[in-house]
N, C-alpha and C. Protein backbone atom coordinates (compact mmCIF):
# COMPACT_ATOMS: atom_id res chain seq x y z
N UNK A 1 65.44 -12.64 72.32
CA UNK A 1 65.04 -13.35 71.11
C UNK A 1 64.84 -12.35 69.99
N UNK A 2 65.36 -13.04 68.53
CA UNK A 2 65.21 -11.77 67.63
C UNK A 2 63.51 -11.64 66.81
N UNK A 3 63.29 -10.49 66.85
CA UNK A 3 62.12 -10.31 66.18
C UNK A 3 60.94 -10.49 67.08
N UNK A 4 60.07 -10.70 66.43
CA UNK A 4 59.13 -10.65 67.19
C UNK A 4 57.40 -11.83 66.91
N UNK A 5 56.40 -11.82 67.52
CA UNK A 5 55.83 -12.97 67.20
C UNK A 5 54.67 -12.35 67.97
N UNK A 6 53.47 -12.15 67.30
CA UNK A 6 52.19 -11.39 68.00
C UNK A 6 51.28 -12.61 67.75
N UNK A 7 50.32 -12.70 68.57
CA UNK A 7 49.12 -13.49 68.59
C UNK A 7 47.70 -13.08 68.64
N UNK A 8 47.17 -12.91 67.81
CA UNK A 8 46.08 -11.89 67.56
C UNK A 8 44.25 -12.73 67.47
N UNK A 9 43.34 -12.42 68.31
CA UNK A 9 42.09 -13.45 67.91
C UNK A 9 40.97 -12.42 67.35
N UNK A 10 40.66 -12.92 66.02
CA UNK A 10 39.89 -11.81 65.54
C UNK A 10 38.86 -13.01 65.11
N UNK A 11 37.67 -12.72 65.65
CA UNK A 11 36.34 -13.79 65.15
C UNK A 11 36.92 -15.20 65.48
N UNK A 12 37.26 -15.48 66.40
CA UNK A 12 37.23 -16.67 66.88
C UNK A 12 38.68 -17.51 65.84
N UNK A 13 39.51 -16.72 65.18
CA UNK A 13 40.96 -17.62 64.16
C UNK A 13 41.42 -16.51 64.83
N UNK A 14 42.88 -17.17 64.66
CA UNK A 14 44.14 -16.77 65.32
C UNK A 14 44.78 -16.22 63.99
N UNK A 15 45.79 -15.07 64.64
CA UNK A 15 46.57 -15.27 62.77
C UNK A 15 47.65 -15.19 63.44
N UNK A 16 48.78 -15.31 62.67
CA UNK A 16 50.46 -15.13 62.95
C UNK A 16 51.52 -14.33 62.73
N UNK A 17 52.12 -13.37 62.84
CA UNK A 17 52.62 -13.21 62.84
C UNK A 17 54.66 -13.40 62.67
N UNK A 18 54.76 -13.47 61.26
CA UNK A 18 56.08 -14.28 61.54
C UNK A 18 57.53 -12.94 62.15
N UNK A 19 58.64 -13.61 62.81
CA UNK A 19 59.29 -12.94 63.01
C UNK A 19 59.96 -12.11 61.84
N UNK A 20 60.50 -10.77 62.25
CA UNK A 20 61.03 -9.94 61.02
C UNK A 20 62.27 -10.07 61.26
N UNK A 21 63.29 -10.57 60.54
CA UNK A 21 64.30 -11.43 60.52
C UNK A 21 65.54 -9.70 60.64
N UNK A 22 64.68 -9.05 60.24
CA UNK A 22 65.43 -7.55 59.70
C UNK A 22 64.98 -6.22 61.03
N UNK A 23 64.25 -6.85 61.90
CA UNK A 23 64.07 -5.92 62.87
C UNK A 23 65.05 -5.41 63.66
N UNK A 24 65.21 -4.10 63.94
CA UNK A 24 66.08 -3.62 64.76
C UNK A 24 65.77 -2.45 65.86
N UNK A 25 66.99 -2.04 66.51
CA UNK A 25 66.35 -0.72 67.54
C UNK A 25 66.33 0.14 66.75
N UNK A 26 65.06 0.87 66.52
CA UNK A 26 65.20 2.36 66.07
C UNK A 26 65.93 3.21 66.50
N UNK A 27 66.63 2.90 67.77
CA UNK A 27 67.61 4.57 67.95
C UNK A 27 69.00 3.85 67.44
N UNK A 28 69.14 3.12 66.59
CA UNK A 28 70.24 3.13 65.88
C UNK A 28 70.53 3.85 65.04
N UNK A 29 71.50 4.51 64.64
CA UNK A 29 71.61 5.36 63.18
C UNK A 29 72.35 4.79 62.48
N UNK A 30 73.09 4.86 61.08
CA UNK A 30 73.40 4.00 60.14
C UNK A 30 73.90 5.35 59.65
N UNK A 31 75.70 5.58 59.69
CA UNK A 31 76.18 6.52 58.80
C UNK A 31 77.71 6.37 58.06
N UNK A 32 78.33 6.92 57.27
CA UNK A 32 79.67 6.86 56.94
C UNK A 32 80.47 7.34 58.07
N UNK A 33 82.45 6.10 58.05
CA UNK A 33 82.73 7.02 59.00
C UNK A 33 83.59 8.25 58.64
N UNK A 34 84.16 8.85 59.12
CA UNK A 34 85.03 10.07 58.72
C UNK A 34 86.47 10.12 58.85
N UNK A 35 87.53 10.36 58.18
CA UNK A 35 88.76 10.24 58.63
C UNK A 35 89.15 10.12 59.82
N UNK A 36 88.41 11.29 60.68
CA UNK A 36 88.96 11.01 62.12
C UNK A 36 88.92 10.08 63.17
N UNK A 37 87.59 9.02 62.78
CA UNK A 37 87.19 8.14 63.48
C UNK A 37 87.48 7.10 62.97
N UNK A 38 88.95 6.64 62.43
CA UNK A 38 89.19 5.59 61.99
C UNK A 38 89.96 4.72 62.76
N UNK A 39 90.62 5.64 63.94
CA UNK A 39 90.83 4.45 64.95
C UNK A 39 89.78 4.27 66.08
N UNK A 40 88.84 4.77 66.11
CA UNK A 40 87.83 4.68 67.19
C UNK A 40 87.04 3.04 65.86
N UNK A 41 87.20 3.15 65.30
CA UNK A 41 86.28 2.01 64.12
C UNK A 41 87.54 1.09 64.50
N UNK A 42 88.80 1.25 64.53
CA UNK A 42 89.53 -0.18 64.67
C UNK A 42 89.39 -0.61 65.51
N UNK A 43 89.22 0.33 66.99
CA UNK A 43 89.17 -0.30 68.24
C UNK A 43 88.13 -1.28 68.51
N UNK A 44 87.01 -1.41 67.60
CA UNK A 44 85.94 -2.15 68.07
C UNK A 44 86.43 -3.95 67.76
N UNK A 45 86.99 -3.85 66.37
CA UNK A 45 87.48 -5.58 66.01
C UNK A 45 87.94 -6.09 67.16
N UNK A 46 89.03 -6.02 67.81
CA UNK A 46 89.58 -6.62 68.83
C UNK A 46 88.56 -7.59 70.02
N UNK A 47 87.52 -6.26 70.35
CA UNK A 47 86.47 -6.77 71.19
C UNK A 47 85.20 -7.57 70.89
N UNK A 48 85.22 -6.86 69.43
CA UNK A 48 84.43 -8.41 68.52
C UNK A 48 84.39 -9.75 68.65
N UNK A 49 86.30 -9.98 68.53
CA UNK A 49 87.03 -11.04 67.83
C UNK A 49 87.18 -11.80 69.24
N UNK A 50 87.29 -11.04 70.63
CA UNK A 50 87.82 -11.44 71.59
C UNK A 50 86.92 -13.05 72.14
N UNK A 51 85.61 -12.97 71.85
CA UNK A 51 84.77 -14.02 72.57
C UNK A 51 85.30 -15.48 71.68
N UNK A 52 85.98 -15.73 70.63
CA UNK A 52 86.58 -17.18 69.86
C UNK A 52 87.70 -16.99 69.61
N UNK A 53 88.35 -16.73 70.70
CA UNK A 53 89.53 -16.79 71.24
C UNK A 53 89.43 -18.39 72.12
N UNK A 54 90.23 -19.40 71.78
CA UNK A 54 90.71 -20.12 72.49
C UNK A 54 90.12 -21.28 72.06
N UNK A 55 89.54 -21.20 70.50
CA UNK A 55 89.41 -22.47 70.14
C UNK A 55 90.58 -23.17 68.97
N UNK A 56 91.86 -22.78 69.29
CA UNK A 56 92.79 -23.35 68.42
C UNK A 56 92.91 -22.91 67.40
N UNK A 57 92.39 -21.78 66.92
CA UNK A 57 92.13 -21.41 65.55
C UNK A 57 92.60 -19.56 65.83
N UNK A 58 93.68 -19.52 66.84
CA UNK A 58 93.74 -17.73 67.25
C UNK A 58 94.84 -17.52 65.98
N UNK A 59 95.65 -18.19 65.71
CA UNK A 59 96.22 -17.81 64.73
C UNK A 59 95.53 -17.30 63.54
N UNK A 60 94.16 -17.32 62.81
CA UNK A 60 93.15 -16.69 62.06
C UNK A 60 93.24 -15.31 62.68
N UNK A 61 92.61 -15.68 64.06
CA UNK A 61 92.04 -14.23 64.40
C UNK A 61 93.21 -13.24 64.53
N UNK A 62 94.22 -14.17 64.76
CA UNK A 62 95.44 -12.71 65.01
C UNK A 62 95.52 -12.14 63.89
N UNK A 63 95.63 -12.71 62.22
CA UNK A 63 95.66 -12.70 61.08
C UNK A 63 94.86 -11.64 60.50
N UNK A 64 93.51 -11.84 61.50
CA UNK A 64 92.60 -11.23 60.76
C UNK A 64 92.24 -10.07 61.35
N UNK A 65 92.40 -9.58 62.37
CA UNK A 65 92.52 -9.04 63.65
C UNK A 65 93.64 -7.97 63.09
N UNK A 66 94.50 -8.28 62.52
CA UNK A 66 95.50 -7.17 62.00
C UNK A 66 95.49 -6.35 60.70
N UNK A 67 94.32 -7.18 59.91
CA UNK A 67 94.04 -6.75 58.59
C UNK A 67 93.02 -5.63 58.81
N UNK A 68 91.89 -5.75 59.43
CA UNK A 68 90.48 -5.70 60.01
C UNK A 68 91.15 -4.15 60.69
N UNK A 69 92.13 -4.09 61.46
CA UNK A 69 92.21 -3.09 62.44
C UNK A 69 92.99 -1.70 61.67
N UNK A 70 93.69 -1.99 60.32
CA UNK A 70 94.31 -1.48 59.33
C UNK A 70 92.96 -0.52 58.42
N UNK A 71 92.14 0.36 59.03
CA UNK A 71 91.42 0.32 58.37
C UNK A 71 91.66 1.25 57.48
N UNK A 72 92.58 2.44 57.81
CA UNK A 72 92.70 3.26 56.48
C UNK A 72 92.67 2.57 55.08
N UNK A 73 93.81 1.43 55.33
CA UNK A 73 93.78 0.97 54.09
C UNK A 73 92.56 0.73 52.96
N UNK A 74 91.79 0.17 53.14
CA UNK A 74 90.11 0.23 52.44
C UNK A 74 89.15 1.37 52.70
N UNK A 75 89.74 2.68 53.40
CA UNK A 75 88.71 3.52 53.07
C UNK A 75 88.52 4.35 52.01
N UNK A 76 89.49 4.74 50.82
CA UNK A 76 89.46 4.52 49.97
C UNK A 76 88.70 3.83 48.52
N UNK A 77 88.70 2.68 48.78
CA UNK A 77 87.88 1.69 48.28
C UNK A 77 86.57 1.46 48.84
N UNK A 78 86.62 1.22 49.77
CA UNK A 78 84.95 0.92 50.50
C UNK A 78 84.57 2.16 51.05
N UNK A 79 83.18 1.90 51.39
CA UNK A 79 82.40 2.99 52.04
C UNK A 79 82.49 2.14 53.58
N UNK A 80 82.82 2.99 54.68
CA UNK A 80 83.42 2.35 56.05
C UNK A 80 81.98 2.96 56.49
N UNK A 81 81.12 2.15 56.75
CA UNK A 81 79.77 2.68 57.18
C UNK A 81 79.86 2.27 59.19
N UNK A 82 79.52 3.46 59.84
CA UNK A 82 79.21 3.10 61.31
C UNK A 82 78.00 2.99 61.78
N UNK A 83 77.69 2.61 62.92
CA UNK A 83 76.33 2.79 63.74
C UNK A 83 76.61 3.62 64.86
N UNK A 84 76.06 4.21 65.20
CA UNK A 84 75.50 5.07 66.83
C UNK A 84 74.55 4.10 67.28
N UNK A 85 74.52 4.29 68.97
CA UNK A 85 73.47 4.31 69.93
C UNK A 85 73.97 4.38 70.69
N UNK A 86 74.12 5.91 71.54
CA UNK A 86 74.96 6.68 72.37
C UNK A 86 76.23 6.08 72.07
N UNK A 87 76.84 6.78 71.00
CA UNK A 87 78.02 6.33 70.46
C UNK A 87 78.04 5.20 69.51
N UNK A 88 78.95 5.41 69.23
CA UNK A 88 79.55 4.10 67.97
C UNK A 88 80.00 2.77 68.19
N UNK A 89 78.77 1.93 68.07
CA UNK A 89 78.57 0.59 68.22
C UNK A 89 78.97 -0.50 67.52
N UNK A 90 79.36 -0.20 66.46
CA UNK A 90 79.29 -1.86 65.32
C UNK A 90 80.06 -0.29 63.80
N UNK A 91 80.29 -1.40 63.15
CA UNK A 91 81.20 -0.77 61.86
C UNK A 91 81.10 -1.86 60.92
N UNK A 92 80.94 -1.26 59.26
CA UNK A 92 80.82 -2.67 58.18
C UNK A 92 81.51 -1.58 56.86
N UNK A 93 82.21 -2.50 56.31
CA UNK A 93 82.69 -2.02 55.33
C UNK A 93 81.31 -2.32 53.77
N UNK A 94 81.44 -1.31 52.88
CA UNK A 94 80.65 -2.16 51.90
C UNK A 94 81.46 -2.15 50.44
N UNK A 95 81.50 -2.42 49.39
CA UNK A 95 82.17 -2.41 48.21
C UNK A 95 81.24 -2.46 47.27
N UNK A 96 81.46 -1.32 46.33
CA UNK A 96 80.11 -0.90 45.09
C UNK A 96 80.77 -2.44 44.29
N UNK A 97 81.96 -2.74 44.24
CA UNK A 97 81.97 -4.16 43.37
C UNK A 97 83.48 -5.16 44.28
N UNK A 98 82.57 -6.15 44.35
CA UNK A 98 83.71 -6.88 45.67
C UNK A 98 84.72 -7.18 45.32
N UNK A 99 85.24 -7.25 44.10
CA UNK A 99 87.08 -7.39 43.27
C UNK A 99 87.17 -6.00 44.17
N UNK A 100 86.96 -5.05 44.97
CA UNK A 100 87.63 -4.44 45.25
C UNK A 100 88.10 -4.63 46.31
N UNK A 101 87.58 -5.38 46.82
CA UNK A 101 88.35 -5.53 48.32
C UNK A 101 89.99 -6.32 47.85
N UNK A 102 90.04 -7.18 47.21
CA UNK A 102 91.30 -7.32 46.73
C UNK A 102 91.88 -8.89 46.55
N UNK A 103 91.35 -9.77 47.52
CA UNK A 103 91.07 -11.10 47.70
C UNK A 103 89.84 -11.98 47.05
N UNK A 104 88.85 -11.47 47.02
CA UNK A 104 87.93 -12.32 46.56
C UNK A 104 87.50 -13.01 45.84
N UNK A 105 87.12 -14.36 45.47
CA UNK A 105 87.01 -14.90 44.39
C UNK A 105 85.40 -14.81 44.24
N UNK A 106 84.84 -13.70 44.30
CA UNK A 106 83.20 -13.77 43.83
C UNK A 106 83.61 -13.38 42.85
N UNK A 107 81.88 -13.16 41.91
CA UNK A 107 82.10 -12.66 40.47
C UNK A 107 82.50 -10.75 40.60
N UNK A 108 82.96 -10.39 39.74
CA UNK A 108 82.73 -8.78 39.41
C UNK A 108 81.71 -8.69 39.11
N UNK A 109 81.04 -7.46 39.95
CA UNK A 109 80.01 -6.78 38.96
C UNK A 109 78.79 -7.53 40.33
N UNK A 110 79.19 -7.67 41.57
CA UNK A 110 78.25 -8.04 42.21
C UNK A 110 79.22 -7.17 43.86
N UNK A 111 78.00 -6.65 44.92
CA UNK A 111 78.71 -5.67 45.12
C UNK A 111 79.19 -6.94 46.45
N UNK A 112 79.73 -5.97 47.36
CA UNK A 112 80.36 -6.71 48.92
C UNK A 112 79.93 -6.44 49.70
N UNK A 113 80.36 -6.96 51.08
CA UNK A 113 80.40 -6.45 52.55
C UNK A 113 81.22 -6.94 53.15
N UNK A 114 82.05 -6.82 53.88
CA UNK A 114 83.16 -7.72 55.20
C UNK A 114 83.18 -6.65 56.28
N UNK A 115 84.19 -7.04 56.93
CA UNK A 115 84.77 -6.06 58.61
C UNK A 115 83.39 -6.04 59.39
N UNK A 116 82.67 -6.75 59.66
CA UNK A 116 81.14 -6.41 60.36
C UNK A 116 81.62 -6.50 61.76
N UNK A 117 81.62 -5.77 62.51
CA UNK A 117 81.96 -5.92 64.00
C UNK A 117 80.94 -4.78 64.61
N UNK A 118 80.81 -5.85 66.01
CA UNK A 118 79.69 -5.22 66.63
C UNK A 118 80.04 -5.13 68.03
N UNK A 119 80.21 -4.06 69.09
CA UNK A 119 80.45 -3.89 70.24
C UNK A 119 79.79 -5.11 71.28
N UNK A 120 80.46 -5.53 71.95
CA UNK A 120 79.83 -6.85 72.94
C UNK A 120 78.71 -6.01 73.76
N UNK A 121 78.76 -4.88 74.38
CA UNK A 121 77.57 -4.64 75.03
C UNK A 121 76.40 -3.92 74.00
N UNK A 122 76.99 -4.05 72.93
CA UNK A 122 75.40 -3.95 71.75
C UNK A 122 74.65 -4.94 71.32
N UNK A 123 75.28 -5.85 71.68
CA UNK A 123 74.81 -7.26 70.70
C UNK A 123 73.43 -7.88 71.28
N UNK A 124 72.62 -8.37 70.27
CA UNK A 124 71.00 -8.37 70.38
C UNK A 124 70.27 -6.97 70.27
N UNK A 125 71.29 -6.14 69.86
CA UNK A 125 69.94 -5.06 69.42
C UNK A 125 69.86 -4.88 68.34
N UNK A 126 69.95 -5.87 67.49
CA UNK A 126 70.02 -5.34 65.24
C UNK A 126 70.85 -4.59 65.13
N UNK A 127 72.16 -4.16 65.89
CA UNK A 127 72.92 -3.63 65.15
C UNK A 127 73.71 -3.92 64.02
N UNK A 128 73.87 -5.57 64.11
CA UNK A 128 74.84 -6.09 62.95
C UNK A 128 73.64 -6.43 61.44
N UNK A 129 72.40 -6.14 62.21
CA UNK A 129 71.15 -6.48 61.39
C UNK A 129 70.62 -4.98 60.46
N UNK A 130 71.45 -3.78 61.11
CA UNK A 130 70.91 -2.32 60.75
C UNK A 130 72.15 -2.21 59.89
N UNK A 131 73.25 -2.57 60.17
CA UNK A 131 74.31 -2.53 59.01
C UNK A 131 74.50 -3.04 57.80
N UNK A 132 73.86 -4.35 57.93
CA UNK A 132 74.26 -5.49 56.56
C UNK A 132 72.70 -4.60 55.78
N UNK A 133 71.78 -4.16 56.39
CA UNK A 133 70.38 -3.97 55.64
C UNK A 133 70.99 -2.55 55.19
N UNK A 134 71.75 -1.46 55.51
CA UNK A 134 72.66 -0.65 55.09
C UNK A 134 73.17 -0.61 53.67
N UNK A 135 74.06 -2.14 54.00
CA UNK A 135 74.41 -2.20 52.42
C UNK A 135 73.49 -3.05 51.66
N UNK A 136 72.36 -3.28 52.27
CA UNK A 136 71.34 -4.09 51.30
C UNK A 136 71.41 -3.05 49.75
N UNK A 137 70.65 -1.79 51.03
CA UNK A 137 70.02 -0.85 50.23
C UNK A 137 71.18 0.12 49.38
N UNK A 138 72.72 -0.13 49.95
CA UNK A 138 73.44 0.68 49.00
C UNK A 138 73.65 -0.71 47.84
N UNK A 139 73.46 -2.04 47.82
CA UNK A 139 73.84 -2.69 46.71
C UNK A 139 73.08 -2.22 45.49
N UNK A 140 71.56 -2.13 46.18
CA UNK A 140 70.53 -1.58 44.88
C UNK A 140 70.73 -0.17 44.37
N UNK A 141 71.43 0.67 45.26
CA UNK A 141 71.85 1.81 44.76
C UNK A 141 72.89 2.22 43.93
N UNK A 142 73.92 0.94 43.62
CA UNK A 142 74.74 1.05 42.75
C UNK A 142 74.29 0.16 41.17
N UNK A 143 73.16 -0.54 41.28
CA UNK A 143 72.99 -0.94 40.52
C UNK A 143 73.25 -2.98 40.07
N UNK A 144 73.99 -3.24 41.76
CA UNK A 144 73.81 -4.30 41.26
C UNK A 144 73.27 -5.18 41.98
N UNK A 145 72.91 -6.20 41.28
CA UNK A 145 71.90 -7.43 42.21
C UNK A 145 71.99 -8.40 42.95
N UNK A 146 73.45 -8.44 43.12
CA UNK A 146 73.65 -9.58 44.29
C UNK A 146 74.63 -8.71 45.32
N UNK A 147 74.74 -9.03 46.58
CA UNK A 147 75.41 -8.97 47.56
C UNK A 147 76.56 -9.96 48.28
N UNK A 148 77.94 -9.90 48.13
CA UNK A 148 78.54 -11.59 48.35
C UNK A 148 79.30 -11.17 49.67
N UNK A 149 79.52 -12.19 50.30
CA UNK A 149 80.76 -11.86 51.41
C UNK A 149 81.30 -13.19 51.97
N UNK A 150 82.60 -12.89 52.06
CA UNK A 150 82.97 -14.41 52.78
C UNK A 150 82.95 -14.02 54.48
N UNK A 151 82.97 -15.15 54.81
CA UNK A 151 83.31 -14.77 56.69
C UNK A 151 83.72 -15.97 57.30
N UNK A 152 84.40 -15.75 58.41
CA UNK A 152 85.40 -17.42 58.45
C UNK A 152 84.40 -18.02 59.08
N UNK A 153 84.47 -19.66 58.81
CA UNK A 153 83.55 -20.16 59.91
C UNK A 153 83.75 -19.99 60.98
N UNK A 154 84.47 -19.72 61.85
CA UNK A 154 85.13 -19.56 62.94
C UNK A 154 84.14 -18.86 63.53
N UNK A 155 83.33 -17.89 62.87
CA UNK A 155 82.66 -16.72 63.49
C UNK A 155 81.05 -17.38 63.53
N UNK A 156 80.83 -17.85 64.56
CA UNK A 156 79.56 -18.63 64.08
C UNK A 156 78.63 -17.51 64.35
N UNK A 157 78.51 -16.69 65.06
CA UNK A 157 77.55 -15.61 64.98
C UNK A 157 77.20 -14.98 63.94
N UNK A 158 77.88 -14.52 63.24
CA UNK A 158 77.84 -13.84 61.53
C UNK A 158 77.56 -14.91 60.84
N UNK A 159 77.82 -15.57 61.13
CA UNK A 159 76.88 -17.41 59.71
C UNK A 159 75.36 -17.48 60.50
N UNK A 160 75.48 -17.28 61.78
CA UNK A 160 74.22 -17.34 61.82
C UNK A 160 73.36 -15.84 61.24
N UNK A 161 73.61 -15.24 61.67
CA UNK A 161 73.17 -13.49 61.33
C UNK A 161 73.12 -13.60 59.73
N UNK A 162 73.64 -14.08 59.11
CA UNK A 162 73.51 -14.07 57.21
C UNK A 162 72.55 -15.14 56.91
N UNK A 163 72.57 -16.00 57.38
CA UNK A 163 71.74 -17.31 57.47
C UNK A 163 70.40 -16.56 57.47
N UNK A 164 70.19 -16.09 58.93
CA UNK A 164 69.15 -15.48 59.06
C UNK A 164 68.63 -14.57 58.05
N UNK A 165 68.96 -13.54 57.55
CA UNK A 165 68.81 -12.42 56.67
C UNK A 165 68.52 -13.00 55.17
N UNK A 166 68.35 -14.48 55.43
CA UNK A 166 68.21 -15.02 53.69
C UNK A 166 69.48 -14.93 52.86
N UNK A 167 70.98 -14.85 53.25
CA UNK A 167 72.01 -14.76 52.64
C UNK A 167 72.28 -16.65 52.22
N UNK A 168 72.62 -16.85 51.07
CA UNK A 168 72.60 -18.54 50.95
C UNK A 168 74.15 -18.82 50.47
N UNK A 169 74.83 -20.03 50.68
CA UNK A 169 75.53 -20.68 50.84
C UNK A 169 76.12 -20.43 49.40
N UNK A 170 77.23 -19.91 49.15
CA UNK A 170 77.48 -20.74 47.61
C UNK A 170 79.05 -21.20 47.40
N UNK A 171 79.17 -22.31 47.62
CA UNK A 171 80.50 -23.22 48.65
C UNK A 171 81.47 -23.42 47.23
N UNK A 172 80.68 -23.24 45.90
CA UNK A 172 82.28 -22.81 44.91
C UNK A 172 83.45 -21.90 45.19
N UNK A 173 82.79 -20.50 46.15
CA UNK A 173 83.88 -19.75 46.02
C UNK A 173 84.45 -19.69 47.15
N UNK A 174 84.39 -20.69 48.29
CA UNK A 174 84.57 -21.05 49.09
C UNK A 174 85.89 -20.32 49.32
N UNK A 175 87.33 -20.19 50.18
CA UNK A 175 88.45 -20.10 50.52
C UNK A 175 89.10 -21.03 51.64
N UNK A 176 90.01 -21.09 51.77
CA UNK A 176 90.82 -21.67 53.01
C UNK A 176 91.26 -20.29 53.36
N UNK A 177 90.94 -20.06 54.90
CA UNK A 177 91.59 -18.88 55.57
C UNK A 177 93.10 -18.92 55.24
N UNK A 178 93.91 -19.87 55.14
CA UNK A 178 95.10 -20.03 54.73
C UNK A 178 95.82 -18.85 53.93
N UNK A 179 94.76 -19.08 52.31
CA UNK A 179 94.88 -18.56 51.42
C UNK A 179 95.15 -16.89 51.22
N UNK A 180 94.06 -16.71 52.43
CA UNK A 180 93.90 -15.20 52.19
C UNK A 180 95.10 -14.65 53.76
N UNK A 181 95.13 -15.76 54.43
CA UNK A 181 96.22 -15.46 56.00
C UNK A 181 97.26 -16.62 55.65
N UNK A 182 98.67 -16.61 54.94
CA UNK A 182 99.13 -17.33 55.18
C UNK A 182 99.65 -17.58 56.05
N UNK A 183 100.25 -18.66 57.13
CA UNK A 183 100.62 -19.35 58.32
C UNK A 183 101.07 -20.14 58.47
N UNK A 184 102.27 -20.74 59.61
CA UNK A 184 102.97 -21.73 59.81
C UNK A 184 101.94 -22.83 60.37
N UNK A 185 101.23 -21.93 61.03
CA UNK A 185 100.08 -22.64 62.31
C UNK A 185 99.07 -22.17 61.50
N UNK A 186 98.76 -22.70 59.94
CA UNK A 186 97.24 -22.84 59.53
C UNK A 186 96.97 -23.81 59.66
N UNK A 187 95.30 -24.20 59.63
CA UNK A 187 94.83 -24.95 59.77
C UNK A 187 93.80 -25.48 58.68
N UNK A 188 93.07 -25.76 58.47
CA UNK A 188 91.40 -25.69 57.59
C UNK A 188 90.53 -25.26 57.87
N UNK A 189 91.27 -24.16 58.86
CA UNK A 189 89.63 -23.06 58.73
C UNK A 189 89.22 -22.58 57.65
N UNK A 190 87.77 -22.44 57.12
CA UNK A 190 87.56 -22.13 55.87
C UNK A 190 87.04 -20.62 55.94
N UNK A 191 87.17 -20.09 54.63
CA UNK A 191 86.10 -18.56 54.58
C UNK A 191 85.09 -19.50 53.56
N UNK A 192 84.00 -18.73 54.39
CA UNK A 192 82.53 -19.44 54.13
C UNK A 192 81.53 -18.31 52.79
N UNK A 193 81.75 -18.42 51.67
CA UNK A 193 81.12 -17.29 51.03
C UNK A 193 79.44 -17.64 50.84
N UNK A 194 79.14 -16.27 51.14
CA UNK A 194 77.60 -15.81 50.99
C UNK A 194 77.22 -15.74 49.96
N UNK A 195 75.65 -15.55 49.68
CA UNK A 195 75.70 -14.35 48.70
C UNK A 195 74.17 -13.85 49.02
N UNK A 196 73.16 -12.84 48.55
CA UNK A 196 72.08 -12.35 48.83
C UNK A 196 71.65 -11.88 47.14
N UNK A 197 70.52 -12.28 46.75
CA UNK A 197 70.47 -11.38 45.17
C UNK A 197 69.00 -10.53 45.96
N UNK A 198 69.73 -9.07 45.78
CA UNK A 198 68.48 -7.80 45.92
C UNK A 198 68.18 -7.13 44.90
N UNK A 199 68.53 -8.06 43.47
CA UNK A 199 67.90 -7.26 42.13
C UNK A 199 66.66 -7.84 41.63
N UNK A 200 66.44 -7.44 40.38
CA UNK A 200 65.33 -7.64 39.62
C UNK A 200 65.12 -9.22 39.54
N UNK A 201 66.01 -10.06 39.39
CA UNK A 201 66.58 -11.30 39.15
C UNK A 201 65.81 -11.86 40.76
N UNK A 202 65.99 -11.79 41.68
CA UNK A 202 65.43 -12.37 42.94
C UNK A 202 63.90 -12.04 42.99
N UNK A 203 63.68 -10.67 42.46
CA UNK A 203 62.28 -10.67 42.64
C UNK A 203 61.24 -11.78 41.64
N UNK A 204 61.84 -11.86 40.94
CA UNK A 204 61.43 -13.00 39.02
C UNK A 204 61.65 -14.34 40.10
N UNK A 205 62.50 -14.30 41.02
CA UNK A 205 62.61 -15.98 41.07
C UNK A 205 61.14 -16.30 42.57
N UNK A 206 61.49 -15.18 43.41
CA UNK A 206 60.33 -15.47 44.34
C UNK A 206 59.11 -15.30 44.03
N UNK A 207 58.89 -15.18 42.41
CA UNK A 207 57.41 -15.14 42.10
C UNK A 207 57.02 -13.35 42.20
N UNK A 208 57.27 -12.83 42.97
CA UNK A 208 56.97 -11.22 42.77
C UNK A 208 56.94 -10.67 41.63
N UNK A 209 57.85 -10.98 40.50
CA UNK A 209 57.34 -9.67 39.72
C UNK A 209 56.34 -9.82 38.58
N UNK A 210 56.43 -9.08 37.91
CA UNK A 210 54.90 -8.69 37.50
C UNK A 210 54.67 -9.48 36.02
């Protein structure tokens, strides 16, 4: 179960503890990868992608599965950020502004994330939770205040994992996987766009600032 939930009796009241939606293993590390490890970073998609396999919808994943595994191509453009824990676990691309990835219909001037893949025998330890909080903190470091990403529905783990993290729905910039994979054998799978605001602007709306 993620996070955690303490129960504490101090003078006879209970207090609560809510789960930290952002908790992870500390012996994770969070770094860039390096030219040389750019096919050790492709090898992981495949085994990502492998568990939604066989719901009629493989024609996506083959689609995407071939883009995803191409990674030179966006290292360049993105910062190809990895994780360790005894070795290299999970990989996320991030984009100082998401027109760069090349497809997207978010706004400019708000940064990205895609390629999130996480090794099957890592999964449940915050690794995909130590990456996206990765580029939380590089969005605020470039200066801008929202965070967007699409991800197919297909992937219900990552809708849930953004869900979780407070990432919210914003179904204008919606896509048809189609669009961005064209196919004989498409279907209506959709890309599902996110978004997260970690600027000044989110803190004004949750009442925080000053």
């Amino acid at each position: 179960m993620d996070g955690f939930e303490t129960r504490e009796r101090e003078v006879g009241a209970r207090t609560h503890r809510r789960p930290d939606p952002w908790a992870s293993d500390e012996r994770i590390s969070i770094r860039s990868a390096q030219a040389h490890e750019l096919e050790d970073v492709a090898a992981l998609f495949p085994l990502a992608l492998e568990p939604y396999r066989g719901s009629g919808s493989d024609w996506v994943l083959d689609a995407y599965l071939a883009e995803l595994a191409d990674v030179r191509s966006r290292f360049d453009e993105a910062e190809v950020l990895i994780a360790e824990r005894d070795g290299m676990v999970g990989t996320i691309a991030f984009y100082p502004d998401v027109r760069l990835e090349g497809w997207s219909t978010l706004p400019g001037g708000w940064a990205g994330l895609r390629a999130l893949a996480v090794h099957p025998h890592a999964r449940r330890a915050g690794v995909g939770r130590a990456l996206v909080r990765r580029c939380v903190e590089r969005t605020r470091d470039v200066g801008a205040e929202t965070l967007g990403i699409h991800t197919i529905s297909l992937l219900t783990d990552a809708v849930r994992l953004y869900e979780r993290l407070g990432f919210v729905r914003c179904p204008e910039f919606d896509l048809r996987a189609a669009e961005i994979f064209p196919s004989e054998s498409a279907d209506e799978t959709m890309a599902l766009a996110f978004r997260l605001d970690v600027g000044a602007a989110a803190v004004r709306r949750s009442g925080r600032g000053r």
